[in-house]
Every structure is written in C-alpha cells, then in structure tokens.
PDB file of N, CA and C in Angstrom:
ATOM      1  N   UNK A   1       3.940 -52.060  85.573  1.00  0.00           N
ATOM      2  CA  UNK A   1       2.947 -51.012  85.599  1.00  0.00           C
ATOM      3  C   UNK A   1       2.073 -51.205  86.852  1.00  0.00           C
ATOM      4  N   UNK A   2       2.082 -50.297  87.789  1.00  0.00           N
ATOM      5  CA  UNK A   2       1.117 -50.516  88.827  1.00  0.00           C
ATOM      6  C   UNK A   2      -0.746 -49.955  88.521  1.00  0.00           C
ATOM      7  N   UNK A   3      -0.984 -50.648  89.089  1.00  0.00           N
ATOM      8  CA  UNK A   3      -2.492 -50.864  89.171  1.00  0.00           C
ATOM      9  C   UNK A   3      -3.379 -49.356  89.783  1.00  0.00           C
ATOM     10  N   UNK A   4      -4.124 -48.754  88.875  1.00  0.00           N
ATOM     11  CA  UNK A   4      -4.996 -47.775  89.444  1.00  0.00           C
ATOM     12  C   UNK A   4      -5.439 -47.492  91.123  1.00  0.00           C
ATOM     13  N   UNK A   5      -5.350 -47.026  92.156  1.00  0.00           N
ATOM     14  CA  UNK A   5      -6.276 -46.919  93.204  1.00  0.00           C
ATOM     15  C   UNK A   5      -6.816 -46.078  93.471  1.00  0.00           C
ATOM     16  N   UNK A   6      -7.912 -46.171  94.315  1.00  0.00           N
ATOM     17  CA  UNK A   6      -8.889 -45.148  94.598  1.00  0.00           C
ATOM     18  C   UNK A   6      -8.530 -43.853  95.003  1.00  0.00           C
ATOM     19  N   UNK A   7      -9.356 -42.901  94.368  1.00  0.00           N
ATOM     20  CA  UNK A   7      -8.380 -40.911  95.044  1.00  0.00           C
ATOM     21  C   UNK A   7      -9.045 -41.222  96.522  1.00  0.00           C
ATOM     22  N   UNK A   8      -9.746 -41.775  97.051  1.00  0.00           N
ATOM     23  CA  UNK A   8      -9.934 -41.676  97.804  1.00  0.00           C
ATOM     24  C   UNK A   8      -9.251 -42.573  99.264  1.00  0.00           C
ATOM     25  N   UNK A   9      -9.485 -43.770  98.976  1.00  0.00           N
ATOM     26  CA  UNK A   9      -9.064 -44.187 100.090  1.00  0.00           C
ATOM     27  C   UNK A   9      -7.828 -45.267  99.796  1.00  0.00           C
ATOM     28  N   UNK A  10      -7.584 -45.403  98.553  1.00  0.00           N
ATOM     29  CA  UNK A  10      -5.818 -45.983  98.348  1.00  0.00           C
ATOM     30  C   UNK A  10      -6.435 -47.584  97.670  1.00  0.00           C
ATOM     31  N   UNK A  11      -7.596 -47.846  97.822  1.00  0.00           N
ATOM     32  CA  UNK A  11      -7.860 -49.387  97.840  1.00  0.00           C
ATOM     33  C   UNK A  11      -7.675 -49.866  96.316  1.00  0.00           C
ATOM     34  N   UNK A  12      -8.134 -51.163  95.493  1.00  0.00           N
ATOM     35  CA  UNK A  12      -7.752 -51.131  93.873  1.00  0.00           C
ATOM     36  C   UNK A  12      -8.771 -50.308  93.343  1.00  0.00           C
ATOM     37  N   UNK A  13      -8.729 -49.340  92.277  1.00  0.00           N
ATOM     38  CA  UNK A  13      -9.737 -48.519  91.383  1.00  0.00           C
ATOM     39  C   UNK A  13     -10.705 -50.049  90.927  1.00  0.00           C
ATOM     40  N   UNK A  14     -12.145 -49.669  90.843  1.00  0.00           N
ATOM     41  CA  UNK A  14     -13.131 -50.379  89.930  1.00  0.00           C
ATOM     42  C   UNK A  14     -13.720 -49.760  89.201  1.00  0.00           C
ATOM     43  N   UNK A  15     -13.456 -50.536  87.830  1.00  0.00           N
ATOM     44  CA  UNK A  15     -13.662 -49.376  86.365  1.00  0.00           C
ATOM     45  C   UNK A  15     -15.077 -48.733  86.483  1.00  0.00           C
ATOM     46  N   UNK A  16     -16.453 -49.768  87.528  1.00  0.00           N
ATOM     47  CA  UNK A  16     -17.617 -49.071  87.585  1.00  0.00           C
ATOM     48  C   UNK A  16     -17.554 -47.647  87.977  1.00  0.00           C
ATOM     49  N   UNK A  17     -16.855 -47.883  89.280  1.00  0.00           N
ATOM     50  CA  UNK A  17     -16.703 -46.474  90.227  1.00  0.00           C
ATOM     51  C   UNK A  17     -15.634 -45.387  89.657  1.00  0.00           C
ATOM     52  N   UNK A  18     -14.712 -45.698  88.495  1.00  0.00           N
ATOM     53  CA  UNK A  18     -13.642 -44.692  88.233  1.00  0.00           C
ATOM     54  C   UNK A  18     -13.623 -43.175  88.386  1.00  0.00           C
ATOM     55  N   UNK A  19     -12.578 -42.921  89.169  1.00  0.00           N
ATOM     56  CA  UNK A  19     -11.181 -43.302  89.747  1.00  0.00           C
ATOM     57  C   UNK A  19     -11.454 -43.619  91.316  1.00  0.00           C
ATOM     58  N   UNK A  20     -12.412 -44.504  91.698  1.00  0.00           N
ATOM     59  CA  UNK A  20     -12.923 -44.711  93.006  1.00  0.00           C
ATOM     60  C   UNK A  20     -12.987 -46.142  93.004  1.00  0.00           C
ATOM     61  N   UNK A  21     -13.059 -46.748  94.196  1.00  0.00           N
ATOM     62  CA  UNK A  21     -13.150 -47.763  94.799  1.00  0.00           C
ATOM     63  C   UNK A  21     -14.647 -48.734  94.428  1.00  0.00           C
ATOM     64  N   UNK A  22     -15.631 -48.022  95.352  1.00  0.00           N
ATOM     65  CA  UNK A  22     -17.068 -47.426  95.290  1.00  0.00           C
ATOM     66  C   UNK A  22     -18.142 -46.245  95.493  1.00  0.00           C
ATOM     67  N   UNK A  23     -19.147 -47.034  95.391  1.00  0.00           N
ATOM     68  CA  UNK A  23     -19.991 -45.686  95.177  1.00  0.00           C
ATOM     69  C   UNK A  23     -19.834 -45.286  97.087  1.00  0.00           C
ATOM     70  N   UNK A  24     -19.324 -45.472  97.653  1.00  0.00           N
ATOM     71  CA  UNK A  24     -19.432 -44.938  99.009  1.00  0.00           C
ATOM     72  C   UNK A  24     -18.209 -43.440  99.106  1.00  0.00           C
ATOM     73  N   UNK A  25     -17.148 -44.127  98.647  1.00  0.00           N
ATOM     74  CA  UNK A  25     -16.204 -43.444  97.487  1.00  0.00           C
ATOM     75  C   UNK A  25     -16.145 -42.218  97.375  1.00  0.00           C
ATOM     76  N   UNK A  26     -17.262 -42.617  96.128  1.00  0.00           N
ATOM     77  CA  UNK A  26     -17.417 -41.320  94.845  1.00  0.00           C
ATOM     78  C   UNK A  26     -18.559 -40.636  96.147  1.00  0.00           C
ATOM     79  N   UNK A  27     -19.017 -41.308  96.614  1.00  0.00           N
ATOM     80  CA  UNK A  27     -19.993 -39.913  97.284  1.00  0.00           C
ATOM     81  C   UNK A  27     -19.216 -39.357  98.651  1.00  0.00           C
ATOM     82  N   UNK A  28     -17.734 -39.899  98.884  1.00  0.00           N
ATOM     83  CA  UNK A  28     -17.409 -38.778  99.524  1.00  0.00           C
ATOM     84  C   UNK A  28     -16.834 -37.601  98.891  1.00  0.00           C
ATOM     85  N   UNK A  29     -16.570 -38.029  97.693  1.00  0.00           N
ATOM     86  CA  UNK A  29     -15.678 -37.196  96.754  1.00  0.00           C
ATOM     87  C   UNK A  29     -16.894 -35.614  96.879  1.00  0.00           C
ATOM     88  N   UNK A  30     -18.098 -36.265  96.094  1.00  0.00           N
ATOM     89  CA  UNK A  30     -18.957 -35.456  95.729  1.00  0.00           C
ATOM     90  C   UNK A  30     -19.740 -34.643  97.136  1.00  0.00           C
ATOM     91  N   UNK A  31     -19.245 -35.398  98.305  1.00  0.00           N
ATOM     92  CA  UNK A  31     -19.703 -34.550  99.598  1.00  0.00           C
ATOM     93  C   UNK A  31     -18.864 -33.457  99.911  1.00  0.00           C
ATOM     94  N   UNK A  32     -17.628 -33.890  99.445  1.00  0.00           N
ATOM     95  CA  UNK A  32     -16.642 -33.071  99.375  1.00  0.00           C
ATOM     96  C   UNK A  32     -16.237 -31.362  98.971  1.00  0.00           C
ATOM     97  N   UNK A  33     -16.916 -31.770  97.245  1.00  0.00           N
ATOM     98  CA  UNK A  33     -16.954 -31.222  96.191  1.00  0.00           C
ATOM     99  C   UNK A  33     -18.167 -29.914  96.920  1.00  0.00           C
ATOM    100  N   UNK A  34     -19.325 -30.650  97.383  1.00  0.00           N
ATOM    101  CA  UNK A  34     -20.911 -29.767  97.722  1.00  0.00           C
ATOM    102  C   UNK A  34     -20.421 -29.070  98.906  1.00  0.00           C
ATOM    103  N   UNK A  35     -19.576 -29.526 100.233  1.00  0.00           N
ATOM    104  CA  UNK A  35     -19.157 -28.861 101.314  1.00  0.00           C
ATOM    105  C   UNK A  35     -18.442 -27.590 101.246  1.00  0.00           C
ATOM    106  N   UNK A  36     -17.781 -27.697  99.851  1.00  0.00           N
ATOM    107  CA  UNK A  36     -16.282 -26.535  99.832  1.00  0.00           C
ATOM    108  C   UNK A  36     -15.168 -27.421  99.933  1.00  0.00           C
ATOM    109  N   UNK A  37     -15.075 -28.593 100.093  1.00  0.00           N
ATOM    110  CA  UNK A  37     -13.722 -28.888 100.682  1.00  0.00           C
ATOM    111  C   UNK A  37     -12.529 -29.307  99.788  1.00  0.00           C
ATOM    112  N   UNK A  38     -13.045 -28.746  98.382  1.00  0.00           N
ATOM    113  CA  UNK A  38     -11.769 -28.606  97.699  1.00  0.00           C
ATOM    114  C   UNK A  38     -11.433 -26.996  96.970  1.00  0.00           C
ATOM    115  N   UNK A  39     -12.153 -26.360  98.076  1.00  0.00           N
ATOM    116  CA  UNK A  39     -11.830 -24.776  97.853  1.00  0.00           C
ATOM    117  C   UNK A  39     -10.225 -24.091  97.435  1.00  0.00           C
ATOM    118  N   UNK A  40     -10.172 -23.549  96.923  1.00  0.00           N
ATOM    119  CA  UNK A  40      -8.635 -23.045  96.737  1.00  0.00           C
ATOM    120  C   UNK A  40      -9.246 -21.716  97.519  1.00  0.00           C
ATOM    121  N   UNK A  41      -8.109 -21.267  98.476  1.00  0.00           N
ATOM    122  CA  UNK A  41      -8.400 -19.953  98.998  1.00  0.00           C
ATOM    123  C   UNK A  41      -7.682 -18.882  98.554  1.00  0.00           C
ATOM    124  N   UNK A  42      -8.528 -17.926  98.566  1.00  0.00           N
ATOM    125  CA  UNK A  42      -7.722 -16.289  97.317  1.00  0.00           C
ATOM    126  C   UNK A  42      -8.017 -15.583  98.198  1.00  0.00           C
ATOM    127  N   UNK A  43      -7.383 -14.486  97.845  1.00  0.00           N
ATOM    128  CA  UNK A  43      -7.212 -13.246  98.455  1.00  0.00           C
ATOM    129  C   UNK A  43      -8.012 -12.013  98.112  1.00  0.00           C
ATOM    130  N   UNK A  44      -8.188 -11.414  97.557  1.00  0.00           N
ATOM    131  CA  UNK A  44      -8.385  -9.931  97.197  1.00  0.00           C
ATOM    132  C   UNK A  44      -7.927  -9.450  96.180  1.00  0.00           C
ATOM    133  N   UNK A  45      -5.878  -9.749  96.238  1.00  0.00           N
ATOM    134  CA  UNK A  45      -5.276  -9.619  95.163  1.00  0.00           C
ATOM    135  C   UNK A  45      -5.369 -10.358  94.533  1.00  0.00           C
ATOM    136  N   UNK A  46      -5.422 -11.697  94.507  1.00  0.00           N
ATOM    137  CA  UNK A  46      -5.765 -12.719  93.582  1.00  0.00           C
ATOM    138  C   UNK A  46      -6.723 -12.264  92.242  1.00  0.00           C
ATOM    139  N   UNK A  47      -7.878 -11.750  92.673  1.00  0.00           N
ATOM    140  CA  UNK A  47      -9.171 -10.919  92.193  1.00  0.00           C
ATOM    141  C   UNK A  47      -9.237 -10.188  91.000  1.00  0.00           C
ATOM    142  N   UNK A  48      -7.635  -9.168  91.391  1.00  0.00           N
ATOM    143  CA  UNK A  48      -7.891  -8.240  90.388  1.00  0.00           C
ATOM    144  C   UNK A  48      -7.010  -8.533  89.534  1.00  0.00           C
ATOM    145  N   UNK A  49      -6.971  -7.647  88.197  1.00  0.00           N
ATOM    146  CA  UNK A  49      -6.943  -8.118  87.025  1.00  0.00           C
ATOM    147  C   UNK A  49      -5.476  -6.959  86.861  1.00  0.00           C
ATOM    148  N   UNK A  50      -4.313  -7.227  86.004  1.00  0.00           N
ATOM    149  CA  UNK A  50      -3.147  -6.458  85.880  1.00  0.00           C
ATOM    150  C   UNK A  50      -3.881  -5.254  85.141  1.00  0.00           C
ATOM    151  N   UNK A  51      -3.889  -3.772  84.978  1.00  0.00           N
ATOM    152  CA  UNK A  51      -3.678  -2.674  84.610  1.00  0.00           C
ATOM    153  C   UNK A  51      -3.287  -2.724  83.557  1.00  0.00           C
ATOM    154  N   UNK A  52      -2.642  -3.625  82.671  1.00  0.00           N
ATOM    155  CA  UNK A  52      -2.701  -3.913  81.039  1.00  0.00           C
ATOM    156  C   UNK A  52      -3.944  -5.034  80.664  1.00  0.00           C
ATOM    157  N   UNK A  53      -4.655  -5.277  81.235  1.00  0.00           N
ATOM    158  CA  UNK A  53      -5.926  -6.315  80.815  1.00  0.00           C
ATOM    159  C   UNK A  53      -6.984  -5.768  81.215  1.00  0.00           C
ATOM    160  N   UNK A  54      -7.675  -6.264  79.690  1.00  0.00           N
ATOM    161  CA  UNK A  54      -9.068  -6.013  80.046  1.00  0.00           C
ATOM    162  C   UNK A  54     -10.130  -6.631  80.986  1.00  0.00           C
ATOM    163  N   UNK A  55     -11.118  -6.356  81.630  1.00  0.00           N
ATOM    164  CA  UNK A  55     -12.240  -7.006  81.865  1.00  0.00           C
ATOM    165  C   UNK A  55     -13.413  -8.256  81.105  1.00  0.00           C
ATOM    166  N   UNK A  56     -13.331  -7.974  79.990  1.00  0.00           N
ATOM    167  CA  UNK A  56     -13.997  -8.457  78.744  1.00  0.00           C
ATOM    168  C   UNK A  56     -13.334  -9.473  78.529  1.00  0.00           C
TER     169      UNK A  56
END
C-alpha cells in the first residue's frame, strides 16, 4: 500500500495538514481556490437548461 502525498507538491501527506504536506501547502491550495484557479470554464451553452426541464 503506498503512502498518502501531498495534492500539492508530491512530498509524504501529514495527518495535521490533510491531504497536504503543510500549512504552506494548504495555503496554496486555498490561494488557489480565492484566485479562480480551479475554475472550470463554460460556455453559454453550458448555461442553458434542455427545453424538457424546468427552471425550479
């Protein structure tokens, strides 16, 4: 079974910081998160809703 590592930079996970390394880490995660930079990008069509569904 291999060993947890950080989403961030590959190093061993520490159960304090989980799923991170450290708190240097988790606050890029969360700089990340505040920047946009785990935006999914949509379209327009993405948007709208099929002509058999409601709004509600």
């Amino acid at each position: 079974m291999t060993k947890p590592v950080c989403a961030i930079c590959g190093k061993p996970m520490q159960p304090d910081y989980r799923p991170f390394c450290s708190r240097r880490c988790a606050n890029v995660d969360l700089q990340r998160w505040l920047t946009g930079g785990y935006v999914v990008p949509a379209t327009e069509e993405d948007e709208r809703l099929p002509d058999n569904e409601d709004e509600n």
